[in-house]
C-alpha atoms as a PDB file:
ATOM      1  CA  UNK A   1     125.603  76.704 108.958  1.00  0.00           C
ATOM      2  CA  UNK A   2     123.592  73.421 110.537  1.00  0.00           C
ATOM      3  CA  UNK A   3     119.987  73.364 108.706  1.00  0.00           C
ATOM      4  CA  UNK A   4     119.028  72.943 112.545  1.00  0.00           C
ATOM      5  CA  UNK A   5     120.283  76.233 113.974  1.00  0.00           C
ATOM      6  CA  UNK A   6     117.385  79.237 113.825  1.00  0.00           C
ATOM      7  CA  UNK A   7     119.451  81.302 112.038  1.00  0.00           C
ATOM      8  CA  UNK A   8     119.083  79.137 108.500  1.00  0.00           C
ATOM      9  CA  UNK A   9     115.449  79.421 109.324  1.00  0.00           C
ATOM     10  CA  UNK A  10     115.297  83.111 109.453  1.00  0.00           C
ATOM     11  CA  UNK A  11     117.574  83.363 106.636  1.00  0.00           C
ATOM     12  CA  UNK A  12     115.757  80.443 104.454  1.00  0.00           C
ATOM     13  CA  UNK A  13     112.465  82.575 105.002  1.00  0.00           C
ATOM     14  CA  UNK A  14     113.780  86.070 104.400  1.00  0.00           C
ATOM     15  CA  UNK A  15     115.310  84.614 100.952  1.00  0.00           C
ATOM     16  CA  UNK A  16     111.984  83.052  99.975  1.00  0.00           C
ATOM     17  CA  UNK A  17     109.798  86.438 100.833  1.00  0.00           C
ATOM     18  CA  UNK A  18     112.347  88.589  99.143  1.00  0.00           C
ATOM     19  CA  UNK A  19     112.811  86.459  96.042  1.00  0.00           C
ATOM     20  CA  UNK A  20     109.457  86.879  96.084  1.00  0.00           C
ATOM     21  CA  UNK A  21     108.454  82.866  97.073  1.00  0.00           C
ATOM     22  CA  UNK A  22     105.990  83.334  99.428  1.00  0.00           C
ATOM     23  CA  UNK A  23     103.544  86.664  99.024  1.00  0.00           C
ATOM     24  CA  UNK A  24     102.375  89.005 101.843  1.00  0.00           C
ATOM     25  CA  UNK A  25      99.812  87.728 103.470  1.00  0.00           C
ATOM     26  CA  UNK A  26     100.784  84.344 103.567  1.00  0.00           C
ATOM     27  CA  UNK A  27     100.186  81.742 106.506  1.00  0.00           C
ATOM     28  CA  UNK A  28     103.390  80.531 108.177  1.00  0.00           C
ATOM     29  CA  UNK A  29     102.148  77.684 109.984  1.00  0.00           C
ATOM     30  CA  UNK A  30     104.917  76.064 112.442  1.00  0.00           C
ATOM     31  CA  UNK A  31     104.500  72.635 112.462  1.00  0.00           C
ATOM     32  CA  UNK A  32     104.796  72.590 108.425  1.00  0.00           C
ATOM     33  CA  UNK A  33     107.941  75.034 108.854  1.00  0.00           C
ATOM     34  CA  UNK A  34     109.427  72.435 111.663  1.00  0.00           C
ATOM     35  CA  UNK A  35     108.254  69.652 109.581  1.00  0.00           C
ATOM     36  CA  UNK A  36     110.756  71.254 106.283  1.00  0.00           C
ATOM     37  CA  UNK A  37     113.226  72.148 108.082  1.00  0.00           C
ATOM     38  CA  UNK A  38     113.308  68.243 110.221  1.00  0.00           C
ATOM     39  CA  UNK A  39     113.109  70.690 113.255  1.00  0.00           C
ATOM     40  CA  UNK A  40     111.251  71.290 116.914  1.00  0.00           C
ATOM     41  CA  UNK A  41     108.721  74.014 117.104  1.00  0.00           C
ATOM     42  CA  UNK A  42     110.466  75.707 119.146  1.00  0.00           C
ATOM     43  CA  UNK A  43     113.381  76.723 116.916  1.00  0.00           C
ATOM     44  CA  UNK A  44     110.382  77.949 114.238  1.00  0.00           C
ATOM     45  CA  UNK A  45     109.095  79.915 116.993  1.00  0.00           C
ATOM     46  CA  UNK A  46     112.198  81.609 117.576  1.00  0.00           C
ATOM     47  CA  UNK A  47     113.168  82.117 113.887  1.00  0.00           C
ATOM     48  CA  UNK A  48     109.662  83.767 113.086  1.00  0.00           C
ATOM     49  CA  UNK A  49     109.650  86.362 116.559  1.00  0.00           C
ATOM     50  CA  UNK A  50     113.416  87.419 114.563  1.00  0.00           C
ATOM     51  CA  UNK A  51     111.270  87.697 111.524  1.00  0.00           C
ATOM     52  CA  UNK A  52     109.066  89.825 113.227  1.00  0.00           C
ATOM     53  CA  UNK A  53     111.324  91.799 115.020  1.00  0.00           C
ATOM     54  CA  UNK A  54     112.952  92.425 111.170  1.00  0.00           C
ATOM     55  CA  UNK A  55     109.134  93.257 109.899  1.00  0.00           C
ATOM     56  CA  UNK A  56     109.238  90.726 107.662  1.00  0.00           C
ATOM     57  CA  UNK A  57     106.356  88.706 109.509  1.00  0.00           C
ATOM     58  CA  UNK A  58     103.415  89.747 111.793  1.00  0.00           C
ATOM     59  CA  UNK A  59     102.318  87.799 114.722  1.00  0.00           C
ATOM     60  CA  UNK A  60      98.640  87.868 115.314  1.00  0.00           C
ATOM     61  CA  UNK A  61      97.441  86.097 118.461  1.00  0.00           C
ATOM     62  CA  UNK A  62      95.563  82.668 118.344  1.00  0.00           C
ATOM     63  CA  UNK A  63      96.198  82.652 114.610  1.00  0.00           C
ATOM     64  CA  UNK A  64      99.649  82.642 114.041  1.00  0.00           C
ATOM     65  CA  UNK A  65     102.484  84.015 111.929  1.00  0.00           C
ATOM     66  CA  UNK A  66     102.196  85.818 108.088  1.00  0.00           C
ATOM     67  CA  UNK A  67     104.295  87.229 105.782  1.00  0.00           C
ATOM     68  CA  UNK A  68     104.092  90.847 105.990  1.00  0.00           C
ATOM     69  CA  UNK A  69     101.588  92.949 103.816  1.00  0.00           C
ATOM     70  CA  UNK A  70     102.452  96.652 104.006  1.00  0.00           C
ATOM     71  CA  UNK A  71     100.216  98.679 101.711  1.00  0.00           C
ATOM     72  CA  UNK A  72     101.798 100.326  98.809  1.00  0.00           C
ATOM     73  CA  UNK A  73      99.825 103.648  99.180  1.00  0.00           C
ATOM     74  CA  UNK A  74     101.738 104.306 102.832  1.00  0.00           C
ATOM     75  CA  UNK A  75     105.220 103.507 100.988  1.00  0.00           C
ATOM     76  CA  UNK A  76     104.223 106.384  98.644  1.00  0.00           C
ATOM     77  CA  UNK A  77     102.812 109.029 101.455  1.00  0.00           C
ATOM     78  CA  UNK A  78     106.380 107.872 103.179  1.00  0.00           C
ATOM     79  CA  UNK A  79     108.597 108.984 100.390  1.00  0.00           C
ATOM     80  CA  UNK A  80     106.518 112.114  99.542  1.00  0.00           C
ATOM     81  CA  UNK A  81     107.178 113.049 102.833  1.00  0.00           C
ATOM     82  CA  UNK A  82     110.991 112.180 103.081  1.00  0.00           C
ATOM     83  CA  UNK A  83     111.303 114.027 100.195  1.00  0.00           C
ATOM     84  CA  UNK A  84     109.865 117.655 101.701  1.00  0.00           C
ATOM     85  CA  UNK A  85     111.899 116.779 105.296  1.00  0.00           C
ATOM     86  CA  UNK A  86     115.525 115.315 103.507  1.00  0.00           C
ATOM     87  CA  UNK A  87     115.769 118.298 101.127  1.00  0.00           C
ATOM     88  CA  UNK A  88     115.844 120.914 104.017  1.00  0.00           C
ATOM     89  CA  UNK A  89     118.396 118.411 105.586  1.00  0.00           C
ATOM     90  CA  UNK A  90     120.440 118.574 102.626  1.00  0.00           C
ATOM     91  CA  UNK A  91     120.483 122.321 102.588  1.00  0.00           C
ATOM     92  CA  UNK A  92     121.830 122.276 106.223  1.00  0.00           C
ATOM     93  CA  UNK A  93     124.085 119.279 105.985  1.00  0.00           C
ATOM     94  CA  UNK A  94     125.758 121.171 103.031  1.00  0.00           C
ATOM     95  CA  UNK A  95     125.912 124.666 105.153  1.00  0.00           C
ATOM     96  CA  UNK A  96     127.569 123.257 108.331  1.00  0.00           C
ATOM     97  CA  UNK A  97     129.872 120.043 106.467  1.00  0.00           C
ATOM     98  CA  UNK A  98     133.135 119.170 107.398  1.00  0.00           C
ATOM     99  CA  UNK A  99     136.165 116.622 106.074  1.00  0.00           C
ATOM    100  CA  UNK A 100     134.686 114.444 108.967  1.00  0.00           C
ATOM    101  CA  UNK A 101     131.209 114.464 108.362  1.00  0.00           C
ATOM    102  CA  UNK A 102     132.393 113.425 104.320  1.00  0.00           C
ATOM    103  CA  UNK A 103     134.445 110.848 105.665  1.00  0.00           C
ATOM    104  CA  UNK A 104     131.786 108.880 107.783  1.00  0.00           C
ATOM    105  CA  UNK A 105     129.606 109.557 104.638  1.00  0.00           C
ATOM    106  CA  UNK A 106     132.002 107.710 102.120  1.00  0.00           C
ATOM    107  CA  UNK A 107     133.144 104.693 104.355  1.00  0.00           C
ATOM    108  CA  UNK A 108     129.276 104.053 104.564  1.00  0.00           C
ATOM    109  CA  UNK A 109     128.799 104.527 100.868  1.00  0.00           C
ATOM    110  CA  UNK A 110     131.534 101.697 100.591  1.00  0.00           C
ATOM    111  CA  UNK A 111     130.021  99.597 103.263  1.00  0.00           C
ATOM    112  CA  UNK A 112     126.443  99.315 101.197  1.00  0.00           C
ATOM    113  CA  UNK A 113     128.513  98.769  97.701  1.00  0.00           C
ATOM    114  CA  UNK A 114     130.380  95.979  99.197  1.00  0.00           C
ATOM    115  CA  UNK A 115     126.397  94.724 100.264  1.00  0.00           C
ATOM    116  CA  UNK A 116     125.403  95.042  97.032  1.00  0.00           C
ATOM    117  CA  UNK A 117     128.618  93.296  95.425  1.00  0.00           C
ATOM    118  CA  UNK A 118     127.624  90.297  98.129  1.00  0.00           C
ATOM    119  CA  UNK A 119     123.624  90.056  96.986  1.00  0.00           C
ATOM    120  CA  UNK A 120     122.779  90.406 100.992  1.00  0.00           C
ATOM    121  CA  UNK A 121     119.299  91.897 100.366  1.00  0.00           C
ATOM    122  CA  UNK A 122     118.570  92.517 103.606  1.00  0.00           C
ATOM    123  CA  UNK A 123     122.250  93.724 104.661  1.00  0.00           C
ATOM    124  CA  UNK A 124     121.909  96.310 101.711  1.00  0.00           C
ATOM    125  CA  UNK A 125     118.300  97.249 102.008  1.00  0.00           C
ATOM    126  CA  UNK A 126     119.272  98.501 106.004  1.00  0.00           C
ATOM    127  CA  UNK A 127     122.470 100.203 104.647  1.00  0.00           C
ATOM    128  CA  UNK A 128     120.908 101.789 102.131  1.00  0.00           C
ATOM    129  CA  UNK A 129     118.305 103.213 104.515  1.00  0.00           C
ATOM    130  CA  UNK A 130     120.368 104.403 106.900  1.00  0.00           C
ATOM    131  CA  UNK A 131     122.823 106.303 104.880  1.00  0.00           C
ATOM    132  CA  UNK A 132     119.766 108.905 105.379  1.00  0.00           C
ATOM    133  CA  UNK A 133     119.365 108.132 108.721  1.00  0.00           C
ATOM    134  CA  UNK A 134     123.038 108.832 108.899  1.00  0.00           C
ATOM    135  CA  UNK A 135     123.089 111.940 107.861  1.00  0.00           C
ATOM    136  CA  UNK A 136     120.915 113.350 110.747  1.00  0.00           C
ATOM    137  CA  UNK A 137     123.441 111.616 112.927  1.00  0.00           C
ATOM    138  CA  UNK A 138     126.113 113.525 111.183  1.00  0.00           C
ATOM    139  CA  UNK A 139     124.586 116.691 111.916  1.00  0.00           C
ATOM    140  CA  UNK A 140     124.019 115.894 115.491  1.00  0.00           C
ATOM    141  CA  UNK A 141     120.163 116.074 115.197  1.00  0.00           C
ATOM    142  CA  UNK A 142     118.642 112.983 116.887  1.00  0.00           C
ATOM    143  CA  UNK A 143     114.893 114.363 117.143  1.00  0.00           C
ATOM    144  CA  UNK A 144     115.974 114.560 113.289  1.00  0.00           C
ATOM    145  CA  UNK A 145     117.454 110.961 112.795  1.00  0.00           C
ATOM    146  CA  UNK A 146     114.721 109.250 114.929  1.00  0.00           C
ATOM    147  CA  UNK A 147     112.077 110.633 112.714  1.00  0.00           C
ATOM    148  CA  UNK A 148     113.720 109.740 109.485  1.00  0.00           C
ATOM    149  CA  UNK A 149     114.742 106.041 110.985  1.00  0.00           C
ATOM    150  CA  UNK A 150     110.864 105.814 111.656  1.00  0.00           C
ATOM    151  CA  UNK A 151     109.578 106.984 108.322  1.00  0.00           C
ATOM    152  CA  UNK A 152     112.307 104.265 106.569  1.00  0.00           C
ATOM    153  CA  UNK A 153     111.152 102.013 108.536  1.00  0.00           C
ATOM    154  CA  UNK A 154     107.842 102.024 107.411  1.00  0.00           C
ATOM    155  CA  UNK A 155     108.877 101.699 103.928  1.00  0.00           C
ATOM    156  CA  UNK A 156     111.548  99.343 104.441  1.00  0.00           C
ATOM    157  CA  UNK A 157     109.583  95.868 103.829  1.00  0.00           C
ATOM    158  CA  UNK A 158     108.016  97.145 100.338  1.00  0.00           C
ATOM    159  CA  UNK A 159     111.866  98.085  99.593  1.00  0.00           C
ATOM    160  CA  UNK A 160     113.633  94.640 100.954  1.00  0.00           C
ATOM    161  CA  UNK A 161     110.605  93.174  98.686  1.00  0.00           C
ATOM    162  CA  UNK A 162     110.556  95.054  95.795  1.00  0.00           C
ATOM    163  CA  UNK A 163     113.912  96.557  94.847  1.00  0.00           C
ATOM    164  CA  UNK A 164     116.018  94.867  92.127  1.00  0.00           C
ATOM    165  CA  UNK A 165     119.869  94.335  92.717  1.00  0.00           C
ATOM    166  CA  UNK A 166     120.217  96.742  89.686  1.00  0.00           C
ATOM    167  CA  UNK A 167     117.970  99.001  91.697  1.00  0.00           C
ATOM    168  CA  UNK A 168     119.836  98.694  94.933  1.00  0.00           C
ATOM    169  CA  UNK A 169     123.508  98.857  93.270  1.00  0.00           C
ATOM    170  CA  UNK A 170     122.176 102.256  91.060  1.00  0.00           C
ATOM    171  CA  UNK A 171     121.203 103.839  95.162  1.00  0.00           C
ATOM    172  CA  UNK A 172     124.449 103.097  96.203  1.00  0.00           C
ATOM    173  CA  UNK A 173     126.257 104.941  92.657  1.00  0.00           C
ATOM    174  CA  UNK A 174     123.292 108.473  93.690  1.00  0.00           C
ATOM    175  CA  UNK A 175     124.881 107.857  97.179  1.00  0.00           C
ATOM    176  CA  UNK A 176     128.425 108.237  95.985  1.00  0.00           C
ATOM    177  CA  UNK A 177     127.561 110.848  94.040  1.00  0.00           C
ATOM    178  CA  UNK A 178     124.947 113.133  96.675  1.00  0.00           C
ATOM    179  CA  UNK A 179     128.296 112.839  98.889  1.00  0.00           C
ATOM    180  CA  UNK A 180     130.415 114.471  96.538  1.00  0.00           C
ATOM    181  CA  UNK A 181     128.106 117.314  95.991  1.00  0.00           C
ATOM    182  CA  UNK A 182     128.331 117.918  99.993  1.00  0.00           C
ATOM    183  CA  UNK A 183     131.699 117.909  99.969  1.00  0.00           C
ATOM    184  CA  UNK A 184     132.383 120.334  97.361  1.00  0.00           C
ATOM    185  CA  UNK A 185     129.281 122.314  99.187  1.00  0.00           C
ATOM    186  CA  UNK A 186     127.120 123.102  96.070  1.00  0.00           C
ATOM    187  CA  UNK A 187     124.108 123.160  98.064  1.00  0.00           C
ATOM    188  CA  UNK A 188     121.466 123.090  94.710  1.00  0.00           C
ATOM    189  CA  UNK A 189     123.431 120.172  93.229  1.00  0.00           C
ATOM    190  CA  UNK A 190     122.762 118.631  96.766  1.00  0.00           C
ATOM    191  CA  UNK A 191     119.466 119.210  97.256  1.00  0.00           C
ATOM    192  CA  UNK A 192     118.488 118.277  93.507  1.00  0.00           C
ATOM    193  CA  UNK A 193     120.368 115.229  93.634  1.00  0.00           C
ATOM    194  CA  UNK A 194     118.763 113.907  96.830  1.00  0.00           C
ATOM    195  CA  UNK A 195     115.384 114.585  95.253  1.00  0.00           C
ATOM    196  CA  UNK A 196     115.883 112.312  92.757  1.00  0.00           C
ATOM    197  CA  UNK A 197     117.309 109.778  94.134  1.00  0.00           C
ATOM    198  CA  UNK A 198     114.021 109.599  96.628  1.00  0.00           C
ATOM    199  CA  UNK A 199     112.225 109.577  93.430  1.00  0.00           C
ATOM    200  CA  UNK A 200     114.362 107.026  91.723  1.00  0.00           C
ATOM    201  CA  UNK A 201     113.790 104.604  94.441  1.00  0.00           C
ATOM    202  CA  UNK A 202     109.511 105.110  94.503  1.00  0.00           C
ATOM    203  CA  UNK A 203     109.618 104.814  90.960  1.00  0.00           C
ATOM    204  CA  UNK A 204     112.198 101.777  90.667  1.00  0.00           C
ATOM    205  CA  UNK A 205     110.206  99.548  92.981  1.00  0.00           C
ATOM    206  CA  UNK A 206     108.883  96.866  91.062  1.00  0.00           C
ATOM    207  CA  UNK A 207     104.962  95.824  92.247  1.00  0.00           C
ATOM    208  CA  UNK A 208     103.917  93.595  89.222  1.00  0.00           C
ATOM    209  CA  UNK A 209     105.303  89.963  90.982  1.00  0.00           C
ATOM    210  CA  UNK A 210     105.423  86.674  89.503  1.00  0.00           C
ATOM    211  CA  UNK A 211     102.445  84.718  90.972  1.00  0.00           C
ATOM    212  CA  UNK A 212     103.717  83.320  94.263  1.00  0.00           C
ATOM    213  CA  UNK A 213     103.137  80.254  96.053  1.00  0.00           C
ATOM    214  CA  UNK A 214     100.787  79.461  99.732  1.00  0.00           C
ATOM    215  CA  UNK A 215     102.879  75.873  99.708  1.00  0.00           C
ATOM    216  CA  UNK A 216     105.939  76.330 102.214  1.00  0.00           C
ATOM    217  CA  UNK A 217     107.719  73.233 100.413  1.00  0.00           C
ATOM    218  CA  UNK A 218     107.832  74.606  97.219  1.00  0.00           C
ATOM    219  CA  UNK A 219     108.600  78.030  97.853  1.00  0.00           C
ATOM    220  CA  UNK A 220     111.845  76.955 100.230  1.00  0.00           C
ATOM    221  CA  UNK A 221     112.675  74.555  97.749  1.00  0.00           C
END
């Protein structure tokens, strides 16, 4: 990949927020970006609307793009509430399963270990999400799946940001394991299992960072 195209751009950025380079709240100005990079504005422009369209960034108008600062308090009210709402999903995934539903369950369990094996953090952090998401799908329950998607979306940043690989690859193993509890249909094994792996992933999250850096240089470099 050309250091020119946008796509090393959005994925030089992404790397430096989730490595934890450049902290929430920081300025993104373009010409210092296009400067780094040896590049025209416009192909910063570009790569920072993808970064906003990912939630990484926020554009604010007549003052420019920022790294992303969503508050840790909503990330917990998020996962209380996924919680209460994927344990009653459990209990009726488990009551209307089938070999199909397991199937599509597994091959996505080995499409977010394979992630995980690959260090894509952002790949991974999506997969993981959606194996929830998923679920509804499974069960033929959009009104369902569109509320989950939303709530994991809201939470997704503070994950992408603050999840470990150990973290991430230990999700995928509660996965593997939630799965096989559906399939043999022992609904309290389910239900417990989900429950704390929701809890598992609040508590894993890791908010004390090493001091980051304002200078776009140095954190790229």
């Amino acid at each position: 990949m050309k250091p020119s195209t946008t796509s090393f751009i959005v994925e030089a950025l992404t790397r430096a927020i989730v490595e934890h380079r450049l902290q929430p709240g920081a300025k993104l100005a373009e010409q210092k970006l296009a400067n780094h990079f040896g590049v025209s504005r416009t192909l910063v422009r570009q790569a920072l609307f993808q970064l906003s369209q990912n939630r990484l960034v926020r554009m604010e108008p007549a003052r420019g793009a920022f790294v992303a600062a969503p508050p840790v308090n909503e990330a917990k009210q998020v996962f209380a509430v996924r919680r209460m709402l994927e344990a009653e999903m459990t209990r009726a995934f488990v009551r209307d399963v089938t070999p199909a539903k397991i199937k599509a369950l597994r091959e996505h369990v080995v499409q977010e270990k394979a992630a995980v094996a690959r260090e894509d953090v952002a790949g991974r952090t999506e997969l993981l999400g959606d194996f929830h998401v998923r679920m509804a799908e499974l069960m033929d329950n959009q009104v369902l799946a569109q509320i989950l998607g939303k709530l994991i979306a809201r939470c997704a940043l503070i994950t992408l940001m603050y999840q470990s690989t150990s973290a991430a690859e230990h999700s995928n193993d509660e996965h593997a394991e939630i799965v096989k509890a559906l399939a043999a249909r022992d609904e309290e094994r389910a239900v417990r299992l989900m429950t704390e792996h929701l809890q598992h992933v609040e508590e894993n999250l890791t908010f004390d960072r090493r001091v980051p850096t304002n200078d776009i240089s140095m954190a790229l470099s």
